[in-house]
C-alpha atoms as a PDB file:
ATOM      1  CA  UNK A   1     -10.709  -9.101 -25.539  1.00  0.00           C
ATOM      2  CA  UNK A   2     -10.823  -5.648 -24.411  1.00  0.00           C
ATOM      3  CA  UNK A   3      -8.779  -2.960 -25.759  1.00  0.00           C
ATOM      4  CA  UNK A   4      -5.498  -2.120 -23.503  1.00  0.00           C
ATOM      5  CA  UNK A   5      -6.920   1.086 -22.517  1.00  0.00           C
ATOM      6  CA  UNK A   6      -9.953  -0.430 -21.089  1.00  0.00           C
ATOM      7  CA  UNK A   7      -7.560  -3.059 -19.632  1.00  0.00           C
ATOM      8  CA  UNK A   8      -6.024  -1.138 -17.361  1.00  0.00           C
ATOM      9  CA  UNK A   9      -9.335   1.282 -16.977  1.00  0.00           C
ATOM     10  CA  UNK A  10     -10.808   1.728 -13.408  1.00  0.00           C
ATOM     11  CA  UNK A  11     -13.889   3.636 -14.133  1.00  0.00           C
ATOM     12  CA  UNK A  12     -16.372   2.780 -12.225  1.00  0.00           C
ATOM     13  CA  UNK A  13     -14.649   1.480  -9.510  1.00  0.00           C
ATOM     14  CA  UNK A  14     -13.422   2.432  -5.806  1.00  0.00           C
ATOM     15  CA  UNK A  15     -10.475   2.624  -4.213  1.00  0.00           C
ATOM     16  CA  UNK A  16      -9.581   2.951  -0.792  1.00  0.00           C
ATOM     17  CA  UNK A  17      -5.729   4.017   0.099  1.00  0.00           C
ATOM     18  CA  UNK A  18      -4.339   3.596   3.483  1.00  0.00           C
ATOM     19  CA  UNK A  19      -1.678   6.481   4.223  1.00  0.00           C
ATOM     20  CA  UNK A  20      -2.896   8.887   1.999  1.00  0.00           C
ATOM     21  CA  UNK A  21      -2.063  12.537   3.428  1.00  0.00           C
ATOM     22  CA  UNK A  22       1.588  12.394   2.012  1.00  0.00           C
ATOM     23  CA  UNK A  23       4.385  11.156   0.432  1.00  0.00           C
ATOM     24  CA  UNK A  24       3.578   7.496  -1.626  1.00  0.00           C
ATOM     25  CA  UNK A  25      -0.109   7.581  -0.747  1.00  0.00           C
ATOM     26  CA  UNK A  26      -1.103  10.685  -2.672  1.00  0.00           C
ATOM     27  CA  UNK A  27       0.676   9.598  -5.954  1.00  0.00           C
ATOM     28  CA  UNK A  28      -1.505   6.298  -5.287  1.00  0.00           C
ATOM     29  CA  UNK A  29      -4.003   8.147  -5.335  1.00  0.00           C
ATOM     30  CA  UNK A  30      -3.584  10.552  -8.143  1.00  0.00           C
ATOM     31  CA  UNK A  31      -2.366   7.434 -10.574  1.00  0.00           C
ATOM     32  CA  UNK A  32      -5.804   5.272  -9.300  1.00  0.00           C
ATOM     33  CA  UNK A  33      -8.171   8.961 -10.016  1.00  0.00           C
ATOM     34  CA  UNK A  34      -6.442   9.644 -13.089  1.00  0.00           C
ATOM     35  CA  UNK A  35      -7.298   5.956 -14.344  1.00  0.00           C
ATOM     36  CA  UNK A  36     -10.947   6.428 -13.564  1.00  0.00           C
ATOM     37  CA  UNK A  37     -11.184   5.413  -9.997  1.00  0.00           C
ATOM     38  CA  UNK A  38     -12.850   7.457  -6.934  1.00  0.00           C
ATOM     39  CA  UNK A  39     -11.010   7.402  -4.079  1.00  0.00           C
ATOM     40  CA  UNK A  40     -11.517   6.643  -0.357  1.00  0.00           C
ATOM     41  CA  UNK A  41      -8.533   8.360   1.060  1.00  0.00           C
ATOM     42  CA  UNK A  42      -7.498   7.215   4.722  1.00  0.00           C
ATOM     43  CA  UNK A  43      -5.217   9.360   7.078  1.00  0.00           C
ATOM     44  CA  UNK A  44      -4.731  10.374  10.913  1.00  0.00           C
ATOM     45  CA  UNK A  45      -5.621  14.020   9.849  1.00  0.00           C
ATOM     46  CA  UNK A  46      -8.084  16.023   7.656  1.00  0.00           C
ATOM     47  CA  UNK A  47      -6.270  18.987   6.980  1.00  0.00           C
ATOM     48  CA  UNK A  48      -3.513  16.585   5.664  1.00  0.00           C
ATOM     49  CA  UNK A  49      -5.797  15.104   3.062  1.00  0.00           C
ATOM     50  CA  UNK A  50      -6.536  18.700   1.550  1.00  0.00           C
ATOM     51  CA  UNK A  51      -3.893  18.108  -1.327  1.00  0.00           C
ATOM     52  CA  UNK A  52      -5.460  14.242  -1.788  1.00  0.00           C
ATOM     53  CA  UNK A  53      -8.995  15.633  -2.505  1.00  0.00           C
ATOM     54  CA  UNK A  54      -7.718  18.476  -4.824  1.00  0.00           C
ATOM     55  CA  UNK A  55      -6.163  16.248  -7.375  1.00  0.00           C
ATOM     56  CA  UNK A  56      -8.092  13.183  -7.004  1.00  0.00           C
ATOM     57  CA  UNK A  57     -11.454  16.093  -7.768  1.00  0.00           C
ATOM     58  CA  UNK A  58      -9.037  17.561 -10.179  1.00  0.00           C
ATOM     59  CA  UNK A  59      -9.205  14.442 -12.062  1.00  0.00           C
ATOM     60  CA  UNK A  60     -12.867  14.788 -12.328  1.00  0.00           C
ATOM     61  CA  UNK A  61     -13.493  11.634  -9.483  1.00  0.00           C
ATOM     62  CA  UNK A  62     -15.041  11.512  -5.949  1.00  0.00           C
ATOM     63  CA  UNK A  63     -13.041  11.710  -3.108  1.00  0.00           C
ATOM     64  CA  UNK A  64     -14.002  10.463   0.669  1.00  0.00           C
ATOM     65  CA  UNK A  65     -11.493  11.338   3.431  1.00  0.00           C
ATOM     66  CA  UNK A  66     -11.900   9.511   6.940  1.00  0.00           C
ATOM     67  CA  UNK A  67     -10.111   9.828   9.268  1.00  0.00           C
ATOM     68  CA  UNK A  68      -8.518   6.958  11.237  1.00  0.00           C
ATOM     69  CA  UNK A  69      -5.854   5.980  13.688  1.00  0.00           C
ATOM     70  CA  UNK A  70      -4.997   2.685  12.490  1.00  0.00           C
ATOM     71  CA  UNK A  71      -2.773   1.667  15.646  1.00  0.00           C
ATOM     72  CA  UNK A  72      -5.787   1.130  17.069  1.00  0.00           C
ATOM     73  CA  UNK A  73      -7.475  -2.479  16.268  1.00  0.00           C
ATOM     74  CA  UNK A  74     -11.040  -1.173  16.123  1.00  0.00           C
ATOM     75  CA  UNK A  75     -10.550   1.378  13.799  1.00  0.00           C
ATOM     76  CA  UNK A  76     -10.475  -0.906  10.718  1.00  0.00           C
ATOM     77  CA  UNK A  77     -13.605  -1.909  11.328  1.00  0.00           C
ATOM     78  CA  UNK A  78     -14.851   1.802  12.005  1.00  0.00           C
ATOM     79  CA  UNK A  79     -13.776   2.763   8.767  1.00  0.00           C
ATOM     80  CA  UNK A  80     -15.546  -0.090   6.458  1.00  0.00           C
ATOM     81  CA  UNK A  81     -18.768   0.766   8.168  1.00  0.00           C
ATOM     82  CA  UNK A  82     -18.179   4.443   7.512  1.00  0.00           C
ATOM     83  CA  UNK A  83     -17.228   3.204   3.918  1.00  0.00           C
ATOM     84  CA  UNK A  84     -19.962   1.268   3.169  1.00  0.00           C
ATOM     85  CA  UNK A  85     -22.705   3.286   4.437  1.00  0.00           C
ATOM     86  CA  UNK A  86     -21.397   6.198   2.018  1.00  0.00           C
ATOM     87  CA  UNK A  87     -21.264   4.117  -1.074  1.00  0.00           C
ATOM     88  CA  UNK A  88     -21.741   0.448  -0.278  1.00  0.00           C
ATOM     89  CA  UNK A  89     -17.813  -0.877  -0.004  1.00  0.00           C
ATOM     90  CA  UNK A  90     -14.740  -0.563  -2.371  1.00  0.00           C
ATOM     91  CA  UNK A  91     -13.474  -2.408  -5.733  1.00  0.00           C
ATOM     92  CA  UNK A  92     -10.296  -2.017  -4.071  1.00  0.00           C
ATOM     93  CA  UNK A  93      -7.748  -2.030  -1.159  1.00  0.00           C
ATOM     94  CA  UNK A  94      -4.697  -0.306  -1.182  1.00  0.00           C
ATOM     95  CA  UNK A  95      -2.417  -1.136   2.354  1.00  0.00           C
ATOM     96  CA  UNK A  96       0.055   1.500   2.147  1.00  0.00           C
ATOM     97  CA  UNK A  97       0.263   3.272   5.226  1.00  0.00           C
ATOM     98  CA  UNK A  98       3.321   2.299   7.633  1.00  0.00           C
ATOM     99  CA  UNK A  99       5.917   3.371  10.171  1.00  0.00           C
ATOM    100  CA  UNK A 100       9.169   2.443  11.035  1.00  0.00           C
ATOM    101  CA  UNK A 101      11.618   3.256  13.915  1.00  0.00           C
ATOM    102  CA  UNK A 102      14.780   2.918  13.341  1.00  0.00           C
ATOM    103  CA  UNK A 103      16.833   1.336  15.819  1.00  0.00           C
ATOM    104  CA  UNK A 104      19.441  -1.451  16.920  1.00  0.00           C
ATOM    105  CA  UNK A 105      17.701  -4.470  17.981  1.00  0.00           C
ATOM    106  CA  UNK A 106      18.662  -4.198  21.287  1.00  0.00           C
ATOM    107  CA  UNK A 107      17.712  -0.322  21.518  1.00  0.00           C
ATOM    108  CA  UNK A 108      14.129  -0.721  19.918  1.00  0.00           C
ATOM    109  CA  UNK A 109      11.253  -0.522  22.693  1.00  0.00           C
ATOM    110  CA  UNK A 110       8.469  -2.770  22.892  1.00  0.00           C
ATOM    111  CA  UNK A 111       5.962   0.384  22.409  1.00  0.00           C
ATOM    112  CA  UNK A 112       8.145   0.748  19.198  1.00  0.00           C
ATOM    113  CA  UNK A 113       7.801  -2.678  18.213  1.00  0.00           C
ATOM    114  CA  UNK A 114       4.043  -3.185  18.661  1.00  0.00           C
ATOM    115  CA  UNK A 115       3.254  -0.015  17.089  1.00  0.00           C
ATOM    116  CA  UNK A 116       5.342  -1.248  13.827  1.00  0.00           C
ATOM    117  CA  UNK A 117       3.091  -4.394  13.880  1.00  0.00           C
ATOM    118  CA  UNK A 118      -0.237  -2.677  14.810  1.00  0.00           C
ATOM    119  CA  UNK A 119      -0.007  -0.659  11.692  1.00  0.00           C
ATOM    120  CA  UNK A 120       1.899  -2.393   8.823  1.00  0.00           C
ATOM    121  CA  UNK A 121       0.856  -5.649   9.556  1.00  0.00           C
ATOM    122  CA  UNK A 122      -2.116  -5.710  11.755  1.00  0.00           C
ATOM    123  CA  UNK A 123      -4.299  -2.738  10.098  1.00  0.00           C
ATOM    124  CA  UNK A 124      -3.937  -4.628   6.308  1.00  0.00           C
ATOM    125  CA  UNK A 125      -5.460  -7.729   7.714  1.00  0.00           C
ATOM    126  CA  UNK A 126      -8.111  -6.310   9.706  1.00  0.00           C
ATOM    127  CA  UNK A 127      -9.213  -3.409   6.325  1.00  0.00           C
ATOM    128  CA  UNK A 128      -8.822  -6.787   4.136  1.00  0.00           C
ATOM    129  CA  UNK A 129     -11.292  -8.773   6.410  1.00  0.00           C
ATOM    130  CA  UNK A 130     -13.642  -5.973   6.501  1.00  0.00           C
ATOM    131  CA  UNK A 131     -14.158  -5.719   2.854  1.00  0.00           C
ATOM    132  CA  UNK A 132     -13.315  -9.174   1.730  1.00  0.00           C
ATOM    133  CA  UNK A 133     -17.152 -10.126   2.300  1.00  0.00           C
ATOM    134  CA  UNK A 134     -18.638  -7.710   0.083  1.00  0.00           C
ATOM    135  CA  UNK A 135     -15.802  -8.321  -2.856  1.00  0.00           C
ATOM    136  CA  UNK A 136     -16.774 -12.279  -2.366  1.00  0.00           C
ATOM    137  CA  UNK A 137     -20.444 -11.292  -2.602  1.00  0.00           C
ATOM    138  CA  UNK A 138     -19.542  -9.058  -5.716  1.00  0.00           C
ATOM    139  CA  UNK A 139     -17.412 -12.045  -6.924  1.00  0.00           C
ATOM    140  CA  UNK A 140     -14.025  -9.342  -7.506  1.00  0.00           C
ATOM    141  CA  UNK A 141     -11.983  -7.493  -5.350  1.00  0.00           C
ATOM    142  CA  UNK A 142      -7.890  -6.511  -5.485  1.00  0.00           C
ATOM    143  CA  UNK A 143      -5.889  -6.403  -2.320  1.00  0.00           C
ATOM    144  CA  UNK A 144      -2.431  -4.528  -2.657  1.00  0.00           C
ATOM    145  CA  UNK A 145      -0.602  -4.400   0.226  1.00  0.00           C
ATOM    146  CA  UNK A 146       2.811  -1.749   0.069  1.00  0.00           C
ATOM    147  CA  UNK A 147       5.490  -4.421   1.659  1.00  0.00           C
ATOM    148  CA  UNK A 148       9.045  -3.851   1.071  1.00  0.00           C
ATOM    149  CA  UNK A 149      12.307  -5.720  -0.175  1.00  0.00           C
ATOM    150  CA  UNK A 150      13.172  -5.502   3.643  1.00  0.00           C
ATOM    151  CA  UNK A 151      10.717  -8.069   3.789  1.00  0.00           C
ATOM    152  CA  UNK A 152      13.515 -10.589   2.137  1.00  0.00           C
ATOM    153  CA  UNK A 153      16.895  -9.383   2.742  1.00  0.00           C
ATOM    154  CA  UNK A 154      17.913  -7.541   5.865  1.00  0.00           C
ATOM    155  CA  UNK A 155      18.309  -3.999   6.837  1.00  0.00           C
ATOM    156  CA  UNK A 156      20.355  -3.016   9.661  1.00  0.00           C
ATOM    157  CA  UNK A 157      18.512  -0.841  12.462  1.00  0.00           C
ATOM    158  CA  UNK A 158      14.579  -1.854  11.241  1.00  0.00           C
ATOM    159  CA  UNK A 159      14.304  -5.074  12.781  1.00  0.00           C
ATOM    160  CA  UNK A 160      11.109  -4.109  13.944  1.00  0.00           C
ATOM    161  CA  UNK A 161       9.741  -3.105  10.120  1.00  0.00           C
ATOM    162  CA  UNK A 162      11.160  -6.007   8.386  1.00  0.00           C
ATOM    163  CA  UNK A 163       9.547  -8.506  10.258  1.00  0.00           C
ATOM    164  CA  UNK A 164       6.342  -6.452   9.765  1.00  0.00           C
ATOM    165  CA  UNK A 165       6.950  -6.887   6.096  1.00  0.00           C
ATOM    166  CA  UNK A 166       7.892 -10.242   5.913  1.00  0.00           C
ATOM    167  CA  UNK A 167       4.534 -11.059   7.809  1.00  0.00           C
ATOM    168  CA  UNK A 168       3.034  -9.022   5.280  1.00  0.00           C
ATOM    169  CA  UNK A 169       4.121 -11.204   2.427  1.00  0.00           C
ATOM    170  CA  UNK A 170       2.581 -14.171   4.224  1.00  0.00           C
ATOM    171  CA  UNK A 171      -0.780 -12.255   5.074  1.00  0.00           C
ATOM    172  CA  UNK A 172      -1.165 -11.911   1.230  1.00  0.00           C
ATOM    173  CA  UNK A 173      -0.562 -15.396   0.737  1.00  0.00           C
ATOM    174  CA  UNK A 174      -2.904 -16.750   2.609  1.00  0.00           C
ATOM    175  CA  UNK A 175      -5.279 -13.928   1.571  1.00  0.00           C
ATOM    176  CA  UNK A 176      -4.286 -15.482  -1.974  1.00  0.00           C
ATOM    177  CA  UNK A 177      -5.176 -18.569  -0.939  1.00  0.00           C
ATOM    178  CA  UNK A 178      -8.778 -18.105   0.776  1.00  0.00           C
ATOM    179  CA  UNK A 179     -10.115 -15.600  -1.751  1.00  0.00           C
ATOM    180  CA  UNK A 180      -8.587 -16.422  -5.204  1.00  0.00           C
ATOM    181  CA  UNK A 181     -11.584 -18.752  -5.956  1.00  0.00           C
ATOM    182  CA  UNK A 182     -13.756 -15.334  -5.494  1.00  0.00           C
ATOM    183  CA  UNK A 183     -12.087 -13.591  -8.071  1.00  0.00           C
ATOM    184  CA  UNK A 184     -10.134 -11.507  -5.212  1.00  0.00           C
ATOM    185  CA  UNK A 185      -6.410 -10.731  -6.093  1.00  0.00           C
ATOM    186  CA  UNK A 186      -3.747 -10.015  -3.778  1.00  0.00           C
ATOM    187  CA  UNK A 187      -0.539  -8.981  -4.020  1.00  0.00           C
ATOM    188  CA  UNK A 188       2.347  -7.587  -2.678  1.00  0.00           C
ATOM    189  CA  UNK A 189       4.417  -4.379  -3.942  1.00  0.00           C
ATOM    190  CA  UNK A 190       8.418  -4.847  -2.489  1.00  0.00           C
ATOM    191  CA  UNK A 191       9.806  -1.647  -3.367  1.00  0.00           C
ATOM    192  CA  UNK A 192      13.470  -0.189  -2.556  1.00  0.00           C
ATOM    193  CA  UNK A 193      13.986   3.124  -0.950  1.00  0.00           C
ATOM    194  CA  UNK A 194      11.206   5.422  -2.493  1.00  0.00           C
ATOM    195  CA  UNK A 195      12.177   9.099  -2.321  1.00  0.00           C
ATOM    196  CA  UNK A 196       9.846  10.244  -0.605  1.00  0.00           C
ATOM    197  CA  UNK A 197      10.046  13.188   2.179  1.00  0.00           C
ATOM    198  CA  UNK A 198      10.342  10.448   4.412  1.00  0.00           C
ATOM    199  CA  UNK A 199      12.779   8.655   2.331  1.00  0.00           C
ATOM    200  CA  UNK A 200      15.188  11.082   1.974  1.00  0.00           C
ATOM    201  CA  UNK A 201      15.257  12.604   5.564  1.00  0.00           C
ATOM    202  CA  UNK A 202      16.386   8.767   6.493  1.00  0.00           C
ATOM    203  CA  UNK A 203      18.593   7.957   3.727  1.00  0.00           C
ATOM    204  CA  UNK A 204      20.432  11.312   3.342  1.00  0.00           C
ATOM    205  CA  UNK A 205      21.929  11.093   6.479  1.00  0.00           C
ATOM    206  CA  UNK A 206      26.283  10.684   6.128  1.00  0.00           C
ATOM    207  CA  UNK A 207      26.916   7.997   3.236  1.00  0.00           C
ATOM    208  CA  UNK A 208      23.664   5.743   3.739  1.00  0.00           C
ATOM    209  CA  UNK A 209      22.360   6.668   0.358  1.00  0.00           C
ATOM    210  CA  UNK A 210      25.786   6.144  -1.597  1.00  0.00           C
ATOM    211  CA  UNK A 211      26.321   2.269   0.036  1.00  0.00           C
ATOM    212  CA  UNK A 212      22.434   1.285  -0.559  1.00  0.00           C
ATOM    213  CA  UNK A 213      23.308   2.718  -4.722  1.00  0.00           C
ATOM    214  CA  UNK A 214      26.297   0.850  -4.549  1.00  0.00           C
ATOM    215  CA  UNK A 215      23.900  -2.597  -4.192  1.00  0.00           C
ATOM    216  CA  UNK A 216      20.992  -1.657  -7.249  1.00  0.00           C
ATOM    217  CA  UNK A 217      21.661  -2.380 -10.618  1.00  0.00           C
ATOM    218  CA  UNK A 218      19.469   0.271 -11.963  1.00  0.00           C
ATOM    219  CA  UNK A 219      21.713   2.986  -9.609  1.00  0.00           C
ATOM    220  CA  UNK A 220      19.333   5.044  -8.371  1.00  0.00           C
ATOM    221  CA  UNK A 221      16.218   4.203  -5.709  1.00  0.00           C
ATOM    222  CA  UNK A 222      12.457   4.196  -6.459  1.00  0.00           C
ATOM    223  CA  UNK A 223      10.269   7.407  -7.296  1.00  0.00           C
ATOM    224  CA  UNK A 224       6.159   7.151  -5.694  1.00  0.00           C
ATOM    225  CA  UNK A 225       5.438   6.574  -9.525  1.00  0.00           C
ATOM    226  CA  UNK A 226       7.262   3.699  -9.606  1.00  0.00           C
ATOM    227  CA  UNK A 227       5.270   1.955  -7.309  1.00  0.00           C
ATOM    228  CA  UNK A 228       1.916   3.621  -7.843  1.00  0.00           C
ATOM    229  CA  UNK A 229       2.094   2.492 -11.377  1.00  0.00           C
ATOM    230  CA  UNK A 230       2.133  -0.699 -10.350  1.00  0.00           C
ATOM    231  CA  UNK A 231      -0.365  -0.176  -7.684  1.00  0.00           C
ATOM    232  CA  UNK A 232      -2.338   0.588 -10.747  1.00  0.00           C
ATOM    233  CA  UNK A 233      -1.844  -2.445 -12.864  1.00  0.00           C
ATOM    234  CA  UNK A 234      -2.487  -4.874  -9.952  1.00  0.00           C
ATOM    235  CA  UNK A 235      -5.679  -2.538  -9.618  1.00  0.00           C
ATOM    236  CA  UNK A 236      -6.605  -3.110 -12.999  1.00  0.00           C
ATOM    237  CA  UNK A 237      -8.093  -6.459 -14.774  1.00  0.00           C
ATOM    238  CA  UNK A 238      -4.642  -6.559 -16.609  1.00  0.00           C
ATOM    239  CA  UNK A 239      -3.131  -8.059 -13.558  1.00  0.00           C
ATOM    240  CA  UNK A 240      -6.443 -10.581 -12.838  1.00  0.00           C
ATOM    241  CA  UNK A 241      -4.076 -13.767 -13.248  1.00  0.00           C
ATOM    242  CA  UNK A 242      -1.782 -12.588 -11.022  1.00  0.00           C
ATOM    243  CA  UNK A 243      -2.201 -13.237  -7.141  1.00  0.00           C
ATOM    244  CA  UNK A 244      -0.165 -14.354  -4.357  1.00  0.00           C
ATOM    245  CA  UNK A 245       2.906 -12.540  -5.595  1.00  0.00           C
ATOM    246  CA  UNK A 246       5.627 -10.413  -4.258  1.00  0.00           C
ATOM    247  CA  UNK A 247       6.542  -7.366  -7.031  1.00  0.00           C
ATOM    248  CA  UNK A 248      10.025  -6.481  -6.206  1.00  0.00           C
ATOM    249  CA  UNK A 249      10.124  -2.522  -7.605  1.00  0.00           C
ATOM    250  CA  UNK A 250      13.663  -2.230  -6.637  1.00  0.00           C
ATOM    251  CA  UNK A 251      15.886  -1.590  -9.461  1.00  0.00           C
ATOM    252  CA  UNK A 252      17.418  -5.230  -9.329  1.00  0.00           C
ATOM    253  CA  UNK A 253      18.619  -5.148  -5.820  1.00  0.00           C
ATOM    254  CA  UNK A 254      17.336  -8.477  -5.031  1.00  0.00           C
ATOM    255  CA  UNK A 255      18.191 -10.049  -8.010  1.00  0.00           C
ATOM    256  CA  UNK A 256      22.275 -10.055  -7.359  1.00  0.00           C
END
């Protein structure tokens, strides 16, 4: 058996990150570089990515920035050609960018609505079936889609997002159960509030944060290393037994 560092070692492999200009996508990013992987960092602008490249080089790995829309259903497809004919497909696939709107039900806009689903839902499948076919050929691949606990208990105002989670957690189900006999893993990370810039310009608003503390165990929310550290072990071939499954990073909230 390999020693644990080599367990959870990605060198020599590739990573592509979805979202990765800001917030929980660079710390995926640094955590993946740091444990040996180069990184194929995706984002709506280049400028944004400046950060991403400095510390994934800083690490001493690769870094490819494209840039990509992915509201838009051929841009998925766009991107694994651009991928590919750089350096021949990625090890790995990390879904992690999304959106949300927050609004009552009955105040959320169809534009809003398909736009949640275009990105969180739609863009994951259409990345995963564009570089499922080389991991099968390659016989290994990981799939980690960023999916919430909203995708199991309900959150007032993000109707819209939670049932682009939930059909999230289904995706990587089925992806589970098409590509498992290819050594392809997927899984799904459920994390609580991450505090984020994004997180806490929605959460700090009047007494939001204090009620959501009052329901996790752990009392406090989840930092990007949280989840990026388990980004990296279902990255890693410490994690090659486990597929199908929804990681709830969340402090305990979902266990009361």
């Amino acid at each position: 058996m390999p020693k644990l560092p080599q367990r959870f070692s990605l060198d020599g492999r590739k990573a592509l990150v979805t979202g990765a200009s800001r917030g929980l996508g660079v710390t995926i990013c640094d955590v993946l570089s740091a444990a040996g992987a180069d990184i194929v960092a995706v984002a709506r602008s280049e400028a944004d990515m400046a950060e991403t490249r400095r510390i994934v080089e800083g690490h001493g790995r690769q870094c490819l920035t494209v840039v990509a829309d992915l509201s838009d259903p051929t841009v998925p497809d766009a991107v694994a050609k651009t991928v590919t004919a750089a350096w021949g497909g990625v090890d790995i696939v990390v879904n992690n960018a999304g959106v949300s709107f927050p609004r009552p039900l009955v105040e959320q806009t169809v534009e809003e609505w398909d736009t949640v689903q275009a990105i969180n839902l739609r863009a994951p499948w259409l990345l995963a079936r564009a570089f499922a076919p080389g991991m099968i050929e390659r016989k290994r691949g990981k799939i980690v889609n960023i999916s919430s606990q909203a995708s199991s208990v309900a959150l007032i105002d993000h109707g819209a997002y939670v049932a682009s989670k939930a059909g999230l957690n289904g995706l990587t189900k089925v992806m589970t159960a098409e590509w498992a006999a290819h050594n392809i893993q997927a899984n799904a990370i459920c994390p609580t509030v991450v505090w984020t810039p994004m997180g806490e310009r929605v959460w700090s608003v009047g007494n939001k944060l204090e009620k959501l503390l009052e329901k996790i165990p752990a009392g406090r929310v989840a930092t990007p290393e949280d989840v990026a550290d388990t980004v990296l072990y279902l990255a890693s071939d410490a994690s090659s037994m486990v597929n199908g499954q929804e990681i709830f990073v969340d402090g305990g909230y979902t266990a009361l």
